[in-house]
Protein backbone atom coordinates (compact mmCIF):
# COMPACT_ATOMS: atom_id res chain seq x y z
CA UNK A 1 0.00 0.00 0.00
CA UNK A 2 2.32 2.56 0.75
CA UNK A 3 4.64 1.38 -2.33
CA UNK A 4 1.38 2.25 -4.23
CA UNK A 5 0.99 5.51 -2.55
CA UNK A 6 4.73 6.45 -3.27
CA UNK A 7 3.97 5.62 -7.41
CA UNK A 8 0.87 7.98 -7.16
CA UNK A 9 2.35 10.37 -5.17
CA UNK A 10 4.85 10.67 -7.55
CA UNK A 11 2.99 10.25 -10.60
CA UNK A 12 0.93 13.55 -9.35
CA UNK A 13 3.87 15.17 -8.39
CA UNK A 14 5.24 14.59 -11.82
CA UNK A 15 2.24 15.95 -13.33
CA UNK A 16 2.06 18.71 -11.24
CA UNK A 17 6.01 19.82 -12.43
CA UNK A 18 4.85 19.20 -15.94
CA UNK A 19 1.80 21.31 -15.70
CA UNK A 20 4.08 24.22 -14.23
CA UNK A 21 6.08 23.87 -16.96
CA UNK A 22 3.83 24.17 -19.58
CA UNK A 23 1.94 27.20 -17.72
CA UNK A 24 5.74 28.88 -17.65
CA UNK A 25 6.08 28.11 -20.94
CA UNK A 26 2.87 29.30 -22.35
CA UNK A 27 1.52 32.37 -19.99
CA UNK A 28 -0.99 34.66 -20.47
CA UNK A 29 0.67 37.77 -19.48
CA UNK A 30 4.00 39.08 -19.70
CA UNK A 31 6.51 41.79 -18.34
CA UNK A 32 9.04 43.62 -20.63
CA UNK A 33 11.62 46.25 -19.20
CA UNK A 34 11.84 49.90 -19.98
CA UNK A 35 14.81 51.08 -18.50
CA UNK A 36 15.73 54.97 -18.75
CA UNK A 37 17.31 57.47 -17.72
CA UNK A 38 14.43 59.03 -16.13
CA UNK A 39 16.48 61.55 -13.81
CA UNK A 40 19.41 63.73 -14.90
CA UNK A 41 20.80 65.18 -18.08
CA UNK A 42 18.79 63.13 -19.90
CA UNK A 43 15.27 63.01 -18.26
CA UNK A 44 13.37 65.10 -21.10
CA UNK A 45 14.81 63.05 -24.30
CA UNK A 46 13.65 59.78 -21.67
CA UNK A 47 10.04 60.52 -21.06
CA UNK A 48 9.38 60.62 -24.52
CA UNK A 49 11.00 57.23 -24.99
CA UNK A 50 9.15 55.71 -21.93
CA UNK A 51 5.93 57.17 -24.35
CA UNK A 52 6.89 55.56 -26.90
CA UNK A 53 7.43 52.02 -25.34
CA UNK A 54 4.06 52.07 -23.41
CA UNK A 55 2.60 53.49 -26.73
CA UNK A 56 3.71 50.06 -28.32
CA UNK A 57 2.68 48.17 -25.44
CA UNK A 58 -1.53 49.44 -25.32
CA UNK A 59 -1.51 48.86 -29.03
CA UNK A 60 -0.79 45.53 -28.67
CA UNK A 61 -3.43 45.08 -25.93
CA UNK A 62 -6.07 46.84 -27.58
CA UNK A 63 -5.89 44.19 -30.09
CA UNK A 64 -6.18 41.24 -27.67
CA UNK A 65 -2.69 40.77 -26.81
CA UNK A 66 0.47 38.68 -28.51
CA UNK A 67 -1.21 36.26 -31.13
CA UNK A 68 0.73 33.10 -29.80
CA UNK A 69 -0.13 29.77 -30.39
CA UNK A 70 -1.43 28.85 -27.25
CA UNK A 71 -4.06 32.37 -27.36
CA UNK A 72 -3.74 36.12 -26.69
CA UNK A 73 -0.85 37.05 -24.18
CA UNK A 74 -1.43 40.84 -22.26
CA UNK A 75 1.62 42.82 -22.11
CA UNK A 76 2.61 44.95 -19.25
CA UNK A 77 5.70 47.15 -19.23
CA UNK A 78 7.72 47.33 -16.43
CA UNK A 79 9.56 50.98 -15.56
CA UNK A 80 12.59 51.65 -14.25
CA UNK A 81 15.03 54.36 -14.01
CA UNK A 82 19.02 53.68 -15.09
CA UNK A 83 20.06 57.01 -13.99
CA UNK A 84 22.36 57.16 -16.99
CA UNK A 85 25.13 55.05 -14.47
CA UNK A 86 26.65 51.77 -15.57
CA UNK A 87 26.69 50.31 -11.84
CA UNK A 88 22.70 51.32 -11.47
CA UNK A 89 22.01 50.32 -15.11
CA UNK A 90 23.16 47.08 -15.16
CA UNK A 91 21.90 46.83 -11.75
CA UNK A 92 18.33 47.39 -12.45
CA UNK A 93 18.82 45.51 -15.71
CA UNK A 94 19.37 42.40 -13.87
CA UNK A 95 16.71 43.00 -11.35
CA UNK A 96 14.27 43.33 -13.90
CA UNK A 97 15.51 39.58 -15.62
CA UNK A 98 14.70 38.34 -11.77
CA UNK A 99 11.65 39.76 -11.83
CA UNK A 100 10.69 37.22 -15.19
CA UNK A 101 10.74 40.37 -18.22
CA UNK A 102 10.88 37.91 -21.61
CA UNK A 103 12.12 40.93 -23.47
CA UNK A 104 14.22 44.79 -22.22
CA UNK A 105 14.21 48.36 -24.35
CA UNK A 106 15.81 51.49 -22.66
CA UNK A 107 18.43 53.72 -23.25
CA UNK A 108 19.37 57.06 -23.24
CA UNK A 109 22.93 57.20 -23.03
CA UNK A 110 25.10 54.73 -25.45
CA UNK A 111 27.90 53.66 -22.91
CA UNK A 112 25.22 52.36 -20.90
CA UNK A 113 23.83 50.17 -23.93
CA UNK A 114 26.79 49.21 -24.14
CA UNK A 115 27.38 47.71 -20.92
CA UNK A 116 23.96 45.80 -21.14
CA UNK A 117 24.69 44.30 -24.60
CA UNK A 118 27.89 42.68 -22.98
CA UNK A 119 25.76 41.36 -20.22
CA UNK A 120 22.90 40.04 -23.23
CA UNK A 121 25.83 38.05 -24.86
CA UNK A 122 26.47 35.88 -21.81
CA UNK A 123 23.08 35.75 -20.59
CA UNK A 124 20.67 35.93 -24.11
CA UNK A 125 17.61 38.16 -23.47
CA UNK A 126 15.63 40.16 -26.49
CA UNK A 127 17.52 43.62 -26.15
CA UNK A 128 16.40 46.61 -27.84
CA UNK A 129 18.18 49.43 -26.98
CA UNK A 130 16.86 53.08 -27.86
CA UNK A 131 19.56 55.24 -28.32
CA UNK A 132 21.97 55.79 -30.74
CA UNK A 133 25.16 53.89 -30.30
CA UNK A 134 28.40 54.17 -30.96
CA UNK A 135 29.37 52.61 -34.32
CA UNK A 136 32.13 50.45 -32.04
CA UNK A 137 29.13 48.19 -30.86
CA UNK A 138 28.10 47.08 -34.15
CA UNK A 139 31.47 45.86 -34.88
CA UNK A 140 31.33 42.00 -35.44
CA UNK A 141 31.29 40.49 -32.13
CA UNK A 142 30.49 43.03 -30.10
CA UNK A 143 26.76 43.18 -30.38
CA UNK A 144 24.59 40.20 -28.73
CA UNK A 145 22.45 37.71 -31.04
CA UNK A 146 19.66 38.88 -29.40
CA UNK A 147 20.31 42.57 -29.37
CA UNK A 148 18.59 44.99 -31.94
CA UNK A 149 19.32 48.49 -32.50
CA UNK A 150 16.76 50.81 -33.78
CA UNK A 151 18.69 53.58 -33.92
CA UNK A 152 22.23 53.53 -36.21
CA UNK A 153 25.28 54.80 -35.29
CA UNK A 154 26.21 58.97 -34.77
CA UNK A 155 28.69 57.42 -38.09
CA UNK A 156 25.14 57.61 -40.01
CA UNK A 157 24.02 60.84 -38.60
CA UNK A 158 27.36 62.29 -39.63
CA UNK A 159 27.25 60.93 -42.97
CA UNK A 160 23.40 62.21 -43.59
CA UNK A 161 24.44 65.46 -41.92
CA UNK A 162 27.22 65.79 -44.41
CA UNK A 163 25.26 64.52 -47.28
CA UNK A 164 22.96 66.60 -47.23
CA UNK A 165 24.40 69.73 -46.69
CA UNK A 166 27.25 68.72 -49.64
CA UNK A 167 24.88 67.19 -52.44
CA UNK A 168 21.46 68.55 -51.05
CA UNK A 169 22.29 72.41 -50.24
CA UNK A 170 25.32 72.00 -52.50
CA UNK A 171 27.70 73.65 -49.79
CA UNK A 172 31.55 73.14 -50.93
CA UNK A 173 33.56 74.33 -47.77
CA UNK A 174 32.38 72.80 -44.88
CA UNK A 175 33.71 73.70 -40.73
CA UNK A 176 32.62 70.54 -38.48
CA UNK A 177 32.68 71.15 -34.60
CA UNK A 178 32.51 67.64 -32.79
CA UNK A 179 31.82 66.74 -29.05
CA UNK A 180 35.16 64.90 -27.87
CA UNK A 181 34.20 61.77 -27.38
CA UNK A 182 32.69 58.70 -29.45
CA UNK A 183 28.79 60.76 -30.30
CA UNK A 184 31.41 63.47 -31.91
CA UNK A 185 34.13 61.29 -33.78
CA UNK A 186 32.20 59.24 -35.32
CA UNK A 187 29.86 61.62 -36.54
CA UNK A 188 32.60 63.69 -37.59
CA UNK A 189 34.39 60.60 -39.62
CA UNK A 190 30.84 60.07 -41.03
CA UNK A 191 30.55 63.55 -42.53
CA UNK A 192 34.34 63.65 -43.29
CA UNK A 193 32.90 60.95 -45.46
CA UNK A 194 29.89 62.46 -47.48
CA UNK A 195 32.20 65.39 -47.70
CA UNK A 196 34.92 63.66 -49.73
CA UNK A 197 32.47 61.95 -51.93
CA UNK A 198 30.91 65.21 -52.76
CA UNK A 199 34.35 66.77 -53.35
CA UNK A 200 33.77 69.46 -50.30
CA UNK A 201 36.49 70.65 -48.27
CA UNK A 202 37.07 70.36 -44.82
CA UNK A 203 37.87 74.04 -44.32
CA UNK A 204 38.07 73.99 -40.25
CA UNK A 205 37.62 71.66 -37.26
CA UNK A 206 37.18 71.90 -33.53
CA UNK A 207 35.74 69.42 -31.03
CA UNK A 208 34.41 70.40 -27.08
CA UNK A 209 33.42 68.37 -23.99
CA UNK A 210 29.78 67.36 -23.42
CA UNK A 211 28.26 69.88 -21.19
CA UNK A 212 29.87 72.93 -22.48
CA UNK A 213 28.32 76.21 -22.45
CA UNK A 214 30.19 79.09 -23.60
CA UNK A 215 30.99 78.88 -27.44
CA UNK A 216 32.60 82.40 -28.23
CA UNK A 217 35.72 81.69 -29.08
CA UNK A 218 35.13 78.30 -31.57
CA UNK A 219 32.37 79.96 -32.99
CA UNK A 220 35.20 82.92 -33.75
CA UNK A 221 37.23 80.56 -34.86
CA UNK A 222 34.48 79.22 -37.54
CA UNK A 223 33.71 82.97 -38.59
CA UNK A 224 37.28 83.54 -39.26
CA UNK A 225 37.60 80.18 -41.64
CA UNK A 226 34.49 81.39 -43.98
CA UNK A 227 32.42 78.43 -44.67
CA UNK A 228 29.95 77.76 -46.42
CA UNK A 229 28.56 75.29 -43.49
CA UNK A 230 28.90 74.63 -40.07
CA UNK A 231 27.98 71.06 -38.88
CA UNK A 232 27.67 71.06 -35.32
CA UNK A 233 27.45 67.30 -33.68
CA UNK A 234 26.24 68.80 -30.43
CA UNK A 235 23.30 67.56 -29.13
CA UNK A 236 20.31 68.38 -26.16
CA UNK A 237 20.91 71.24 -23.93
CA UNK A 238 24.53 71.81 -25.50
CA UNK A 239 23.05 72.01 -29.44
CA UNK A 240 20.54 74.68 -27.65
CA UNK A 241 23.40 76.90 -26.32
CA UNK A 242 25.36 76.96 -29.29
CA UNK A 243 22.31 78.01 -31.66
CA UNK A 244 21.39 80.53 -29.23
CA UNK A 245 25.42 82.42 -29.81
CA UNK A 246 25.18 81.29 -33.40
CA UNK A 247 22.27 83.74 -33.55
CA UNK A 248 23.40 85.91 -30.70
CA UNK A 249 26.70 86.49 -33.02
CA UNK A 250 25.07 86.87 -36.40
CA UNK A 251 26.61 83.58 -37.80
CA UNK A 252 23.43 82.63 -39.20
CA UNK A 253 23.43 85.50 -41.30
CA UNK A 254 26.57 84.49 -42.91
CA UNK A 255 26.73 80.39 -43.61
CA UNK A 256 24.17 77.92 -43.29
CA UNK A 257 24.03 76.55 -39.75
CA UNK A 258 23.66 72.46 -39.71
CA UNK A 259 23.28 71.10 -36.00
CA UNK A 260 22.92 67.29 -37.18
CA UNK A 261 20.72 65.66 -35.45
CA UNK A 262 17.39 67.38 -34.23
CA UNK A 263 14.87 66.37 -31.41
CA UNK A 264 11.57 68.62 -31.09
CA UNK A 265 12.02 68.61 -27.61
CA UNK A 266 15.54 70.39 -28.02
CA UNK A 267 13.88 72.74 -30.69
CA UNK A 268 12.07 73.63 -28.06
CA UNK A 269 13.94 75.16 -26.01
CA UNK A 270 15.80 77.23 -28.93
CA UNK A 271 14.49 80.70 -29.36
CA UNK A 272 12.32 81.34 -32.52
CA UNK A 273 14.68 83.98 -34.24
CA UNK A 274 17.72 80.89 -33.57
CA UNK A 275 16.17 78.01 -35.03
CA UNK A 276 14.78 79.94 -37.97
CA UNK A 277 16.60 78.86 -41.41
CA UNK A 278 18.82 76.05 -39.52
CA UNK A 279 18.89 72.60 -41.50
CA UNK A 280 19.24 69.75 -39.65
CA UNK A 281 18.76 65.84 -39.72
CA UNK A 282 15.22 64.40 -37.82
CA UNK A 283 14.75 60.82 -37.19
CA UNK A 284 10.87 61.48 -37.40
CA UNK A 285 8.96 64.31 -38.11
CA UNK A 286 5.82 64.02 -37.32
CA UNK A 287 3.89 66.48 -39.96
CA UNK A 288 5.06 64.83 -43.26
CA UNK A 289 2.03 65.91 -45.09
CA UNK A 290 4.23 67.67 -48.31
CA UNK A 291 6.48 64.98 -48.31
CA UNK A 292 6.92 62.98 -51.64
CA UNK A 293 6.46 59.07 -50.02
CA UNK A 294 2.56 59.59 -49.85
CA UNK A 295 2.32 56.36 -48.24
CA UNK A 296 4.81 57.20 -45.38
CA UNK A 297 3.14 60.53 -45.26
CA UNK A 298 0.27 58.69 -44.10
CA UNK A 299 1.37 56.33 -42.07
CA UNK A 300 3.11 58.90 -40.06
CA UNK A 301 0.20 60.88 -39.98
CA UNK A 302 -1.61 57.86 -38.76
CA UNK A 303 1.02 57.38 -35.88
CA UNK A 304 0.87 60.99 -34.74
CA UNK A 305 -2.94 60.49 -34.73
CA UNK A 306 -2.70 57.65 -32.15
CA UNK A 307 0.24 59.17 -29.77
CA UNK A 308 -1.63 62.52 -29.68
CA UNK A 309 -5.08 60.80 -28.39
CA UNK A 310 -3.07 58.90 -25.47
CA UNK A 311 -0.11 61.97 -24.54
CA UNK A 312 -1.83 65.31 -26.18
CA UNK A 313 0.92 66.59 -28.47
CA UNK A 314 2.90 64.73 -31.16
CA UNK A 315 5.69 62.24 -31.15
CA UNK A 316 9.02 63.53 -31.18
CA UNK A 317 11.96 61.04 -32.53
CA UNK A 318 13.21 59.58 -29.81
CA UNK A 319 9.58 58.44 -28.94
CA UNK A 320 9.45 57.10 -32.26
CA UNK A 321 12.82 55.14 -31.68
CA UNK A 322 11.67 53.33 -29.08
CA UNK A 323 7.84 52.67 -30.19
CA UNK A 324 9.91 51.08 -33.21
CA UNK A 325 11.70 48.65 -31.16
CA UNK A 326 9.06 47.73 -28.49
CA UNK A 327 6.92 46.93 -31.88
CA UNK A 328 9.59 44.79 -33.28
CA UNK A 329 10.23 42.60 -30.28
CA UNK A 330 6.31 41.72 -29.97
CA UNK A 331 7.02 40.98 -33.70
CA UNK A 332 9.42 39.11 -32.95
CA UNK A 333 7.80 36.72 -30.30
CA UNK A 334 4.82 36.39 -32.31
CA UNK A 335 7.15 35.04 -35.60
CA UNK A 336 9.05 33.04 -33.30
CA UNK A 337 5.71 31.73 -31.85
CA UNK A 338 8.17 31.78 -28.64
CA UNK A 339 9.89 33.99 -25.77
CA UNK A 340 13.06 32.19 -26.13
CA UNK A 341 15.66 34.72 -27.40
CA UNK A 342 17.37 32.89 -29.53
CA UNK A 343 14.15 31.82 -31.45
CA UNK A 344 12.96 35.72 -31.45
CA UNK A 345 16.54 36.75 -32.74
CA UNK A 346 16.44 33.90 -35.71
CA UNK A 347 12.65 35.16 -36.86
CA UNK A 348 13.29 38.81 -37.21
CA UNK A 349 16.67 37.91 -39.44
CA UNK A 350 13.93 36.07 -41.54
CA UNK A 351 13.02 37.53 -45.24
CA UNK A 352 16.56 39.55 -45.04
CA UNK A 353 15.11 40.94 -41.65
CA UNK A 354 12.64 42.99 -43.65
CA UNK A 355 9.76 44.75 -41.73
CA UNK A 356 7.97 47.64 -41.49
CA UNK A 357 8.11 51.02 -39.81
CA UNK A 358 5.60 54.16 -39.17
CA UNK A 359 8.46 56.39 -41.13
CA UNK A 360 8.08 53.61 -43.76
CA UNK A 361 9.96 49.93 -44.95
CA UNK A 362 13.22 48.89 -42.93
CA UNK A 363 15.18 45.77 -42.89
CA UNK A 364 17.79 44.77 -40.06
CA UNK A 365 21.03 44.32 -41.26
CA UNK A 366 23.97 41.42 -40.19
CA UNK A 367 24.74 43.83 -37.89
CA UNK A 368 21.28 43.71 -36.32
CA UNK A 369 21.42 47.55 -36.54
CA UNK A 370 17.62 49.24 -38.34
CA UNK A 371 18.48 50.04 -42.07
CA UNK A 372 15.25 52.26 -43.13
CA UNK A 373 14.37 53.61 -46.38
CA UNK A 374 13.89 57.26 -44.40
CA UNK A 375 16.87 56.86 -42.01
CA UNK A 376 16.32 60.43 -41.40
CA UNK A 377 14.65 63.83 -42.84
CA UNK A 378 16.19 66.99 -43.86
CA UNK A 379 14.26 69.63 -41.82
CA UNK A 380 14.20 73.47 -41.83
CA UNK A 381 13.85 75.40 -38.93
CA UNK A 382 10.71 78.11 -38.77
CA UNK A 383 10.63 81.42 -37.23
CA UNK A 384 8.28 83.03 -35.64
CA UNK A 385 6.22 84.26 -38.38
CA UNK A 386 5.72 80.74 -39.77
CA UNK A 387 4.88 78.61 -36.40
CA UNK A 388 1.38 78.28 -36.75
CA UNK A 389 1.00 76.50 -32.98
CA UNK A 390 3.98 75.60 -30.66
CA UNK A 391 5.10 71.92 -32.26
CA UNK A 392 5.11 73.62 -35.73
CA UNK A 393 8.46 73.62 -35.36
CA UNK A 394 10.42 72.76 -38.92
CA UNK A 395 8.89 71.62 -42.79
CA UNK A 396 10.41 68.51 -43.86
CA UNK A 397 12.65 69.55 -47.40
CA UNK A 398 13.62 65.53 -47.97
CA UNK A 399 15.16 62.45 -46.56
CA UNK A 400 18.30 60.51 -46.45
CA UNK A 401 18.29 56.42 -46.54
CA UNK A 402 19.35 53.09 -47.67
CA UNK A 403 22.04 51.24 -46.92
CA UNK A 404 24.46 53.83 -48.39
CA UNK A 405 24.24 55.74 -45.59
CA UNK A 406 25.26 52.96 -43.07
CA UNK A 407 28.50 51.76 -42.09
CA UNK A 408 29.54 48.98 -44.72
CA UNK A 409 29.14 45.69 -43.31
CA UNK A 410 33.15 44.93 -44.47
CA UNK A 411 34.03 48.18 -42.54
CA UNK A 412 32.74 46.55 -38.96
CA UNK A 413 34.34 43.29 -39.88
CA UNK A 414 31.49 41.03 -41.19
């Protein structure tokens, strides 16, 4: 008798481990991690991003959930703020894996992606970081298998920058001002780049620390070498302070001013009269309505449409980064019909990783880095006189994509 008891006993115990299994393996909810730098330098460029992710995440639930093969899974995104410090970072990354996320997006601050994509290659986990990265972690063998940027390198921004101000505006003498470190290099290589293709010259060059807030004497210094350009790689409240002496100086009345990569929340916070007549690079504008891709035109129209019912005012481009990626990775697990990472990582690379964006057709690359169609658009700065409410901020003159305008794949060693 109690032999018999023992065999049942164990038979239900059996059962009762494989029933827990399968409910693991098949739930009906699920956590994924938004980790940002919701404090600090970077708090204003973050709450858009958080917007974005949680954006990504009601869509899906208004429309029943994850179609996986066992039913609808709810999503629920998990906050957390990284402080923009490796030690908390990686901290509250691993907290969050603990805590049973099947997927993690965040991001502000590049050296902090970094640090988690070294952790996601030991310890696989879908990884979508939101920020732009240094063109160093796409190198082969430095990014995880399961790690998918939707933002390219400041190399790209550079190059687009550079580009456009070369073949677009047709400017021939160009003065570049970087940031001294890797955001500034490499977008300074980039536009190096586009500027020797064009057969522009490289007529000065200057580079500052992040933070810095007195620009008199390099923007001297750029007056005195006559461009026809200046290409600033500054960025957030710095990119604000230097437009504000351009104009402050008069520069802007004598060479077109070209801060390379534009956020509407930096915009912003530069006076009328300063961003007037500026060009600059825009990973999504939000009012594409002249634009020549009618069908991105309304897709993007479409997008602002839904972000303005649930935040009242449109999305800006780092909200758009990161509703990007949240969308891929529930993409992801519903073509890999699976959380597993591995799985999720083999069914985005599927179809030569193509899929499709709200600023139109991308495909991810070997590198596993976003290649888009409308990598970014070539935006104008209005004045006062045309702002016809407060986000009416720039008109959109054209776009730069492709894979042209991305590192070669030889160049990062695949």
């Amino acid at each position: 008798m109690q032999r018999f008891i023992s065999i049942v006993g164990s038979t239900l115990l059996a059962a009762a481990i494989g029933c827990t299994g399968a409910l693991a393996a098949e739930p009906k909810n699920i956590k994924v991690g938004i980790l940002l730098p919701l404090t600090g330098t970077f708090a204003a460029v973050a709450e858009t991003q958080k917007e974005g992710a949680l954006l990504a995440v009601d869509v899906v639930n208004k429309r029943g959930g994850l179609a996986m093969p066992w039913g609808k899974v709810q999503v629920e995104g998990v906050v957390a703020d990284d402080e923009a410090k490796l030690d908390v970072g990686v901290r509250r990354y691993r907290y969050m894996v603990s805590e049973g996320v099947r997927g993690v997006g965040g991001q502000t601050w590049a050296p902090l992606a970094y640090a988690i994509n070294a952790v996601v290659t030991k310890e696989p986990m879908p990884y979508f970081p939101v920020c732009v990265m240094a063109k160093e972690g796409f190198m082969k063998g430095k990014l995880a298998t399961s790690t998918f940027a939707t933002a390219y390198s400041p190399w790209t921004v550079g190059y687009m920058a550079g580009r456009s101000a070369t073949k677009v505006l047709n400017k021939k003498r160009v003065f570049f001002l970087a940031r001294a470190d890797s955001w500034g290099w490499d977008m300074r290589d980039g536009a190096y780049a586009a500027a020797k293709e064009a057969g522009a010259e490289i007529v000065g060059y200057d580079e500052v620390s992040l933070g810095t807030s007195d620009y008199t004497t390099i923007l001297q210094k750029v007056r005195s070498a006559k461009p026809d350009v200046f290409i600033a790689a500054q960025f957030g409240g710095d990119a604000v302070a230097l437009l504000k002496q351009v104009q402050q100086m008069g520069l802007n009345k004598e060479m077109t001013i070209f801060p390379a990569f534009m956020t509407n929340v930096v915009a912003k916070g530069v006076p009328p009269e300063a961003l007037e007549g500026i060009y600059s690079m825009h990973y999504f504008y939000y009012d594409l309505a002249g634009f020549e891709d009618k069908e991105v035109a309304k897709s993007a129209a479409e997008f602002t449409e839904l972000y303005r019912a649930k935040y009242k005012r449109p999305p800006d481009a780092y909200a758009t980064i990161a509703y990007i990626a949240y969308s891929e990775m529930f993409r992801g697990f519903e073509a890999a019909k699976s959380f597993d990472p591995l799985k999720v990582a083999a069914a985005l690379t599927v179809n030569k990783g193509a899929f499709n964006t709200v600023k139109g057709p991308a495909r991810w690359r070997e590198d596993h880095a976003a290649e888009y169609k409308h990598a970014a658009f070539l935006v104008k700065g209005k004045g006062a006189k045309e702002q016809k409410h407060e986000w009416d901020l720039f008109s959109v003159i054209g776009s730069q994509g492709g894979d042209s305008v991305m590192p070669s794949l030889k160049s990062l060693g695949y």
